[in-house]
Protein backbone atom coordinates (compact mmCIF):
# COMPACT_ATOMS: atom_id res chain seq x y z
CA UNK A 1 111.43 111.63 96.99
CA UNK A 2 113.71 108.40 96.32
CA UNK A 3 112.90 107.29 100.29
CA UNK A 4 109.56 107.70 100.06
CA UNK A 5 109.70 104.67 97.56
CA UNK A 6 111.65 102.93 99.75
CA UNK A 7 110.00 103.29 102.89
CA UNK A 8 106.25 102.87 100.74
CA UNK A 9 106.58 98.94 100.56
CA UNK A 10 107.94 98.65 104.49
CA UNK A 11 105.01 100.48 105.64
CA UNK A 12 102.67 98.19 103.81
CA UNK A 13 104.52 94.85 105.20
CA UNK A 14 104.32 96.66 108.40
CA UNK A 15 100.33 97.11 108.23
CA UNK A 16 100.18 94.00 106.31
CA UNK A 17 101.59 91.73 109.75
CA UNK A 18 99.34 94.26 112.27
CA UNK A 19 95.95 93.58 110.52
CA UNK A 20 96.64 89.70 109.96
CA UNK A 21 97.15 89.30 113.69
CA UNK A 22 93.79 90.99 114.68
CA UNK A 23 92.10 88.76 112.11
CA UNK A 24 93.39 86.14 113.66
CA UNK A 25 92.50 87.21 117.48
CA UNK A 26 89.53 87.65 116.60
CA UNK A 27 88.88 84.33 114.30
CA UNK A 28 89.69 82.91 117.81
CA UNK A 29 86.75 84.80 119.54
CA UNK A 30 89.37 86.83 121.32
CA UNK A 31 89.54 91.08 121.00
CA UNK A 32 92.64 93.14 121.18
CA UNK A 33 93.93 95.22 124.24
CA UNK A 34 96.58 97.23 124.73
CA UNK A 35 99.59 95.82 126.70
CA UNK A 36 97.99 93.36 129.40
CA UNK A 37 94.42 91.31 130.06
CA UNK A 38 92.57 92.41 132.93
CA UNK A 39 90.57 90.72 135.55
CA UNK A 40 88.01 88.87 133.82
CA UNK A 41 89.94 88.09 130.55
CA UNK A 42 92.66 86.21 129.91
CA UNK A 43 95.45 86.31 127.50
CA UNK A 44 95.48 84.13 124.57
CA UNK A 45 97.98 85.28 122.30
CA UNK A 46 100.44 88.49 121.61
CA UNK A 47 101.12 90.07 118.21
CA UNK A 48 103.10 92.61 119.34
CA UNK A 49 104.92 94.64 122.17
CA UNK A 50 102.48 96.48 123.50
CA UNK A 51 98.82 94.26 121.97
CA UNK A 52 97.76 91.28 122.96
CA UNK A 53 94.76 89.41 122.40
CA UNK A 54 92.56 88.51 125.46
CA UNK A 55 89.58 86.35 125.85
CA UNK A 56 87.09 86.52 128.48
CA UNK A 57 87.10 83.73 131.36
CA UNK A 58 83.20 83.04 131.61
CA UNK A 59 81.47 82.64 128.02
């Protein structure tokens, strides 16, 4: 029971950072994808290994 108090207040940093960075995709008009943009997006930021946020080309 002791590491479940310890590992209570990483998990909520660890959300915490995850849900901040899709805010802020899509405060930028962007929406999230997994790994890579394709054709008619492009990338406009990356929040973490394997997300990034993409925005489309036209509009």
């Amino acid at each position: 029971m002791k590491i479940l108090y310890l590992l209570f207040p990483f998990f909520l940093l660890l959300v915490q950072d995850a849900a901040g960075s899709v805010i802020g995709c899509r405060l930028r008009r962007g929406f999230c994808t997994f790994v890579k943009c394709h054709y008619p997006t492009t990338p406009i930021g990356r929040y973490s290994a394997f997300q990034a946020c993409c925005k489309r080309i036209w509009g």
